[in-house]
Protein backbone atom coordinates (compact mmCIF):
# COMPACT_ATOMS: atom_id res chain seq x y z
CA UNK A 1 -8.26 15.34 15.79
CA UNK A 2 -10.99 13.98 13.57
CA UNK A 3 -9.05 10.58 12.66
CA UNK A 4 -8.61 9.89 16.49
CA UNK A 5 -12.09 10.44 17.55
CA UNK A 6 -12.51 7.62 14.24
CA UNK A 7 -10.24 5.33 15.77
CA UNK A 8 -11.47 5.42 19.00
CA UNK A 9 -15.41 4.65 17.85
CA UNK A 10 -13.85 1.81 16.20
CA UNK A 11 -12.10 0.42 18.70
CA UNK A 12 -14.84 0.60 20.85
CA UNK A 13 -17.50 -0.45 18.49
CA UNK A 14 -15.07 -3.53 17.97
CA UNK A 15 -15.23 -4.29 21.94
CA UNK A 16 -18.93 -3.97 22.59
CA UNK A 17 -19.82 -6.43 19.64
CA UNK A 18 -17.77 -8.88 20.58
CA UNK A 19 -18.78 -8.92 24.09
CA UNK A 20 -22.44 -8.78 23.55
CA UNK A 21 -22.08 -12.42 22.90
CA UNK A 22 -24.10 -14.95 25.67
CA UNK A 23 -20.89 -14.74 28.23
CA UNK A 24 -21.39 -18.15 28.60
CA UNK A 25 -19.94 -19.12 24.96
CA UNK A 26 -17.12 -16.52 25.94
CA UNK A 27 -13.93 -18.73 26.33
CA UNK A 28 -11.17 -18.17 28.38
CA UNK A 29 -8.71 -17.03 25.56
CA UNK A 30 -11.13 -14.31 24.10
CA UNK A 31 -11.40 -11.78 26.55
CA UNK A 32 -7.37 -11.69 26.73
CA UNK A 33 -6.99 -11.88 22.55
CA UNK A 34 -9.46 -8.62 22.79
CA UNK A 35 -7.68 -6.81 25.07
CA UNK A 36 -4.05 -7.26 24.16
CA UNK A 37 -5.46 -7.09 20.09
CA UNK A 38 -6.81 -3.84 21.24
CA UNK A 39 -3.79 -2.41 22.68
CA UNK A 40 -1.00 -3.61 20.36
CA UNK A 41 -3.63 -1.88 17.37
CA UNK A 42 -3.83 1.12 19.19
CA UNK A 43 -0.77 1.39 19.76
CA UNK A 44 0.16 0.51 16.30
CA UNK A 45 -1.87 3.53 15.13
CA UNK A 46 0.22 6.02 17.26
CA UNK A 47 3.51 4.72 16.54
CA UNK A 48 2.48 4.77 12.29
CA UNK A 49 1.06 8.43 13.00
CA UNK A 50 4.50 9.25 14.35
CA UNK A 51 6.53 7.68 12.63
CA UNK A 52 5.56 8.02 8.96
CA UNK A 53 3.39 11.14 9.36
CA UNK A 54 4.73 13.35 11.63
CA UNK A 55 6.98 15.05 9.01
CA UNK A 56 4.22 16.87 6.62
CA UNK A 57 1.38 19.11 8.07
CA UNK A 58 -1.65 18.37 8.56
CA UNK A 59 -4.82 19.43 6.36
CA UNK A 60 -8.05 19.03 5.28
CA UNK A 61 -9.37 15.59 4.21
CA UNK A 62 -8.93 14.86 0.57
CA UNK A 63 -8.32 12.19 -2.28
CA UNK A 64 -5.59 11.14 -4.48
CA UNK A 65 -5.56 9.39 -7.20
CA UNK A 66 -3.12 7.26 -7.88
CA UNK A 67 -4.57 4.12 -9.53
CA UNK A 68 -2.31 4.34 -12.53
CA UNK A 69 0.58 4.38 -10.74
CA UNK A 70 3.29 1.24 -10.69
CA UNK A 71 1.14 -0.83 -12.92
CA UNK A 72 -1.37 -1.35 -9.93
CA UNK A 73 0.84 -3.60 -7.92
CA UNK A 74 0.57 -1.27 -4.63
CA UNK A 75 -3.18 -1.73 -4.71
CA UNK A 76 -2.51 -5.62 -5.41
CA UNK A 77 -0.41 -5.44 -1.99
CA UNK A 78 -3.05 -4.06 -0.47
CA UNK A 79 -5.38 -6.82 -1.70
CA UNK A 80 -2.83 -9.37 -0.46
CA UNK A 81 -2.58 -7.33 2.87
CA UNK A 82 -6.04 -7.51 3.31
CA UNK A 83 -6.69 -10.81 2.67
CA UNK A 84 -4.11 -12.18 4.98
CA UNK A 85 -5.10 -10.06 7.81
CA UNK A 86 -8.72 -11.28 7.73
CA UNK A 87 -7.54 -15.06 7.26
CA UNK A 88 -5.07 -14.95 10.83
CA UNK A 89 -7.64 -12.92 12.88
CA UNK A 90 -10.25 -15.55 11.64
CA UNK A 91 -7.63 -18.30 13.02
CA UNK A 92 -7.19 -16.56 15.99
CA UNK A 93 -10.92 -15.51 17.48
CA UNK A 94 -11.68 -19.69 16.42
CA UNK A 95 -8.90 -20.48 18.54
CA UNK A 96 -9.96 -18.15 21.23
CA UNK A 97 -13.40 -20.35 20.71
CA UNK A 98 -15.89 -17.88 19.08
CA UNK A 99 -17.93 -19.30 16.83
CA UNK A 100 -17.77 -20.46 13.09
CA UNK A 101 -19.82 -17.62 11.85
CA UNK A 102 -18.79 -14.99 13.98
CA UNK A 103 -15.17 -15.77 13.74
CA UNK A 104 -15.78 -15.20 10.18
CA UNK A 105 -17.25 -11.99 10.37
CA UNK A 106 -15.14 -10.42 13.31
CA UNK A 107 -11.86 -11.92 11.53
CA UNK A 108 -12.77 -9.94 8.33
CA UNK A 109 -14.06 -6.58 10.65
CA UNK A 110 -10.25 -6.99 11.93
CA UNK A 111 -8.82 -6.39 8.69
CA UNK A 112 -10.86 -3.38 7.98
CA UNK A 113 -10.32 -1.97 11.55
CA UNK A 114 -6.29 -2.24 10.52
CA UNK A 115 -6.62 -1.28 7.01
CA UNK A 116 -8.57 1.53 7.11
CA UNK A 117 -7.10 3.95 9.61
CA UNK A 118 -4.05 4.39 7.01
CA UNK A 119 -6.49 5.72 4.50
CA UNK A 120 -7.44 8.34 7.32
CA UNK A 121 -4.11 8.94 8.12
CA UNK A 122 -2.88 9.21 4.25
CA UNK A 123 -6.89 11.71 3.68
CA UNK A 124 -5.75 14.16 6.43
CA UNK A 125 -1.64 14.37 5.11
CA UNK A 126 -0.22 16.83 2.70
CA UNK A 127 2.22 14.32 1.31
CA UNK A 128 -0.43 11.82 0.23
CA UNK A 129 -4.04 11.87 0.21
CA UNK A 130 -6.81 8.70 0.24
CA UNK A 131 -6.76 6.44 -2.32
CA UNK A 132 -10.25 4.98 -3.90
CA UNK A 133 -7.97 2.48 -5.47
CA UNK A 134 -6.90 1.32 -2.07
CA UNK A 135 -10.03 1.23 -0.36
CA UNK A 136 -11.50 -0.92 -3.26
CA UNK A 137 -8.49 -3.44 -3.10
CA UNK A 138 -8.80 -3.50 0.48
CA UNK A 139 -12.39 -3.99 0.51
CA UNK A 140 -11.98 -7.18 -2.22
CA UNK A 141 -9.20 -8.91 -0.38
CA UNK A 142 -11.32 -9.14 2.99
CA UNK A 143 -14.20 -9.91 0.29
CA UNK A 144 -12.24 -12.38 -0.93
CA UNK A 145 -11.98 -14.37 2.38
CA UNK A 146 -14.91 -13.36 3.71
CA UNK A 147 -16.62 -15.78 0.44
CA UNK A 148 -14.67 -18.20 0.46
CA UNK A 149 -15.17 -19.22 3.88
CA UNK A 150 -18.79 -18.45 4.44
CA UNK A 151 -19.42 -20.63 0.93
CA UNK A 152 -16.28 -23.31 1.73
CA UNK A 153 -15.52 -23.19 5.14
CA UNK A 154 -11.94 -23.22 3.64
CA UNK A 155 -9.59 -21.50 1.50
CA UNK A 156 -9.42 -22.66 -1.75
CA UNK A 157 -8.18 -19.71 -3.67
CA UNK A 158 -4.51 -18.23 -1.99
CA UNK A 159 -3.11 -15.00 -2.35
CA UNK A 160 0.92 -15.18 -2.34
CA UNK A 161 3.73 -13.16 -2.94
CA UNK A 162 7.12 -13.93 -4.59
CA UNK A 163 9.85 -11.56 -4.72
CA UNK A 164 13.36 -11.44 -6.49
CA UNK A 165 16.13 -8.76 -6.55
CA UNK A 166 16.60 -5.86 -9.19
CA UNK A 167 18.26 -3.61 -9.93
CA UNK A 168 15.73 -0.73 -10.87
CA UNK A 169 16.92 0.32 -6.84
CA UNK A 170 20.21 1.74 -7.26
CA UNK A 171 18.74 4.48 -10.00
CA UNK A 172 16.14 5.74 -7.10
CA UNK A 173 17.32 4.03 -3.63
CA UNK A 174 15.08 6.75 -1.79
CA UNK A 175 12.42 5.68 -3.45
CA UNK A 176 12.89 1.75 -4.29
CA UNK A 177 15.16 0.58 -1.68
CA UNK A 178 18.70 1.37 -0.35
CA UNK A 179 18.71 -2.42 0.81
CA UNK A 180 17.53 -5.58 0.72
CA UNK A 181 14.53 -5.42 3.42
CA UNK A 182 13.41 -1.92 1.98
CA UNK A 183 13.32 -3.01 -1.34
CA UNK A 184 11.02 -6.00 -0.47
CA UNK A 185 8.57 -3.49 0.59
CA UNK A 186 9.34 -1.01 -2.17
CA UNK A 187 10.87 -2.32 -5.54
CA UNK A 188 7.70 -3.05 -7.08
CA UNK A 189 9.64 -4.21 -10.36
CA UNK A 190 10.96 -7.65 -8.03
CA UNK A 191 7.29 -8.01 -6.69
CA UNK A 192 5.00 -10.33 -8.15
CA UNK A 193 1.21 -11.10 -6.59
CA UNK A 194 -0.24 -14.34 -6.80
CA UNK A 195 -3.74 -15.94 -6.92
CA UNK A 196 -2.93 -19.71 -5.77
CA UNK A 197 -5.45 -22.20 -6.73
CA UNK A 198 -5.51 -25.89 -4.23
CA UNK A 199 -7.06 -27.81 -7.27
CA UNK A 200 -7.64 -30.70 -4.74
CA UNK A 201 -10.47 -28.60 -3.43
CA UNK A 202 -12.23 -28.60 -6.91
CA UNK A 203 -11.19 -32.13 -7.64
CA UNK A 204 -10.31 -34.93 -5.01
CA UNK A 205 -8.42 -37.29 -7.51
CA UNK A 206 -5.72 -34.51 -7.65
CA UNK A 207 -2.45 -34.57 -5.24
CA UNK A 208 -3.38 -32.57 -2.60
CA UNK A 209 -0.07 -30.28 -2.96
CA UNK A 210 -0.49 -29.31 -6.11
CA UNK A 211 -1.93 -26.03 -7.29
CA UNK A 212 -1.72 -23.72 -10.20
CA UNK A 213 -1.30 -19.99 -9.43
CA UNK A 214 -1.67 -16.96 -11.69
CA UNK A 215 0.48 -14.19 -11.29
CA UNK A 216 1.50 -10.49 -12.39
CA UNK A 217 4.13 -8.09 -12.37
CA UNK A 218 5.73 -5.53 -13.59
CA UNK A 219 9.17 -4.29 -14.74
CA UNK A 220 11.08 -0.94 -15.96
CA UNK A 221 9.50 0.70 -13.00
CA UNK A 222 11.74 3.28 -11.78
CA UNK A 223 8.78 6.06 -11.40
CA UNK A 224 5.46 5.44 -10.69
CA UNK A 225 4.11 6.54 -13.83
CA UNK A 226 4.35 5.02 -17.39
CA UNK A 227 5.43 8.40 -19.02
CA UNK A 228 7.71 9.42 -16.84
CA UNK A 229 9.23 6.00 -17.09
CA UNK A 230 9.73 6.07 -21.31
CA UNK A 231 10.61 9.66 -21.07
CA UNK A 232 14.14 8.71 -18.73
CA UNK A 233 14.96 5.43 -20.94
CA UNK A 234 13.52 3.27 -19.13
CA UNK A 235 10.99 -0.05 -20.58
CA UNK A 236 8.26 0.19 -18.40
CA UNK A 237 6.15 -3.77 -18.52
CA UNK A 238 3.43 -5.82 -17.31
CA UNK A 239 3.92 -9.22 -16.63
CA UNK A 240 1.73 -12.06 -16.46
CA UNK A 241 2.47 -15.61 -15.38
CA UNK A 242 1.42 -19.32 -14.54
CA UNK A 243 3.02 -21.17 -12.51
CA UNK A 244 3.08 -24.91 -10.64
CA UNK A 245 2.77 -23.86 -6.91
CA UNK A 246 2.46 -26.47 -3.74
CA UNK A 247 -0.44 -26.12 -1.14
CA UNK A 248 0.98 -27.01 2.76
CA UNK A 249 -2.17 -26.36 3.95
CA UNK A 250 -3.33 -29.89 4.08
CA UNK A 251 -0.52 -31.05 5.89
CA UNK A 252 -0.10 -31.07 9.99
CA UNK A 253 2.29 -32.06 12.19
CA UNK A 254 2.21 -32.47 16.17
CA UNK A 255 4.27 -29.72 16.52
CA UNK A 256 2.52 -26.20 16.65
CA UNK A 257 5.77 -24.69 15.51
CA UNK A 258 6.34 -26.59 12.26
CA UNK A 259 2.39 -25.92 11.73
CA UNK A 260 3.05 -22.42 11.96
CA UNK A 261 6.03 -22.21 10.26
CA UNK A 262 3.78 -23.82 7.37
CA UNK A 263 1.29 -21.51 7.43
CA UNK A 264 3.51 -18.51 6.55
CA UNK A 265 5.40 -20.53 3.60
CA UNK A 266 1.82 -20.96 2.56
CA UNK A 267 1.63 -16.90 2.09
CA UNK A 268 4.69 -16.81 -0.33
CA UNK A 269 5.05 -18.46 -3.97
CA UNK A 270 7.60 -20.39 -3.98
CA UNK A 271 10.10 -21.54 -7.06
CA UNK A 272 8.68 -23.61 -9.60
CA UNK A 273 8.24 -23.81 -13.38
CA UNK A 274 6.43 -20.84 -14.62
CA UNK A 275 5.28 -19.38 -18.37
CA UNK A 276 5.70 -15.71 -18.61
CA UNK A 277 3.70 -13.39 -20.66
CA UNK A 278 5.50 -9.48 -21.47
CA UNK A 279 6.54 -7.57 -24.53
CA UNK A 280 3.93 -9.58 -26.49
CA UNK A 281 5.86 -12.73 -26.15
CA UNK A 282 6.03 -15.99 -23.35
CA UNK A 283 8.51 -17.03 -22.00
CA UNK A 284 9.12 -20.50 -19.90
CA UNK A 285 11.02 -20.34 -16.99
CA UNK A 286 12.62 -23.46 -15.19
CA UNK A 287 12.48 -21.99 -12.02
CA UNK A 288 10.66 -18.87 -11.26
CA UNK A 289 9.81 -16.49 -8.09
């Protein structure tokens, strides 16, 4: 099939360029992060092409588009997706000692290797169809990294996610969730995306924990479309926040597992005093997610 012969160039396009580096500059851990990366995303691919697309035929590559669907918050997952990918295979190819620039570059190529394939997939299925919308949000959350760390050589600017129960669910459960771990994938109404700002970056007399985020949702989302939405009762919303938030980024241990285990609280928005903005009114919040 047409996507495999895609996957496969990639995969070995991704190979060739990282090895064409002087051998000597090669360490240890890279040859090993290459080859397992290589088969646990190749065999990633095969298990998502049977698993979620095995049930609808196969046709013809084609769009669809669904950028006005759910207030945008899929294609803001995507972002945050993209992002994050970009930022851990960056972490990981510096570890394996490549160097600054290419780490930054083949850390970003990761997230497009792993990102784009579904858009294949989703181009060549009956049930769905590519997505412009995607590709773009894709394309600006690797962006977003890619700048920040060529210009910085740090993050200053975090995506995060925050997510609290609804309960839009029980009205579609097939579609939003029949449970807690399917509904933080799809209840977009408890969802909200976050752009974290580490003001200590931009100014060094701040605390170094403290940053402001922006954020958005949505709520009354029980179809993906507006209309459909007013037209079964429901009061379909945007949402728009700002929010204390805490940076961990700037803080290490000695232990590689509590530095780890900070890294991934550094993903999510956690509680904190937030003003909301929906139905043409704000809102303050004690203590928001």
């Amino acid at each position: 099939m047409k996507w495999n012969r895609t996957l496969l160039i990639c995969l070995l396009l991704f190979n060739l360029n990282l090895y064409a580096q002087d051998s000597t500059t090669v360490s240890k851990r890279l040859k090993p992060l290459i080859i397992g990366g290589s088969i646990v995303y190749a065999g990633s691919l095969i298990a998502l092409d049977q698993l979620w697309y095995s049930d609808y035929e196969r046709e013809s590559f084609h769009f669809f588009n669904d950028n006005k669907q759910w207030y945008q918050l899929d294609k803001l997952g995507h972002f945050y997706s993209s992002f994050h990918i970009s930022k851990a295979s960056y972490h990981g190819l510096k570890w394996a000692g490549l160097e600054e620039t290419k780490s930054i570059f083949w850390g970003s190529m990761v997230s497009v290797l792993v990102m784009t394939p579904i858009e294949i997939f989703d181009g060549f299925s009956s049930e769905y169809g590519a997505s412009s919308g995607d590709i773009i949000a894709n394309s600006l959350g690797t962006a977003l990294f890619f700048s920040q760390q060529s210009a910085w050589s740090e993050i200053r600017i975090h995506p995060k996610y925050s997510f609290n129960r609804t309960d839009y669910p029980k009205y579609r459960p097939e579609v939003l969730g029949s449970n807690f771990s399917e509904e933080l994938i799809k209840d977009y109404n408890g969802q909200h995306q976050w752009l974290s700002f580490d003001l200590s970056k931009f100014n060094d007399k701040l605390p170094k924990w403290l940053n402001i985020a922006i954020g958005y949702g949505g709520k009354g989302m029980v179809y993906a479309n507006e209309k459909d939405n007013e037209e079964n009762g429901f009061n379909p919303r945007r949402q728009y926040f700002i929010a204390l938030d805490f940076d961990f980024n700037e803080y290490k241990t000695r232990s590689k597992i509590v530095n780890t285990a900070l890294y991934f609280v550094n993903m999510i928005k956690l509680p904190a005093p937030t003003l909301e903005f929906s139905d043409s009114k704000f809102k303050f919040h004690s203590f928001y997610y």
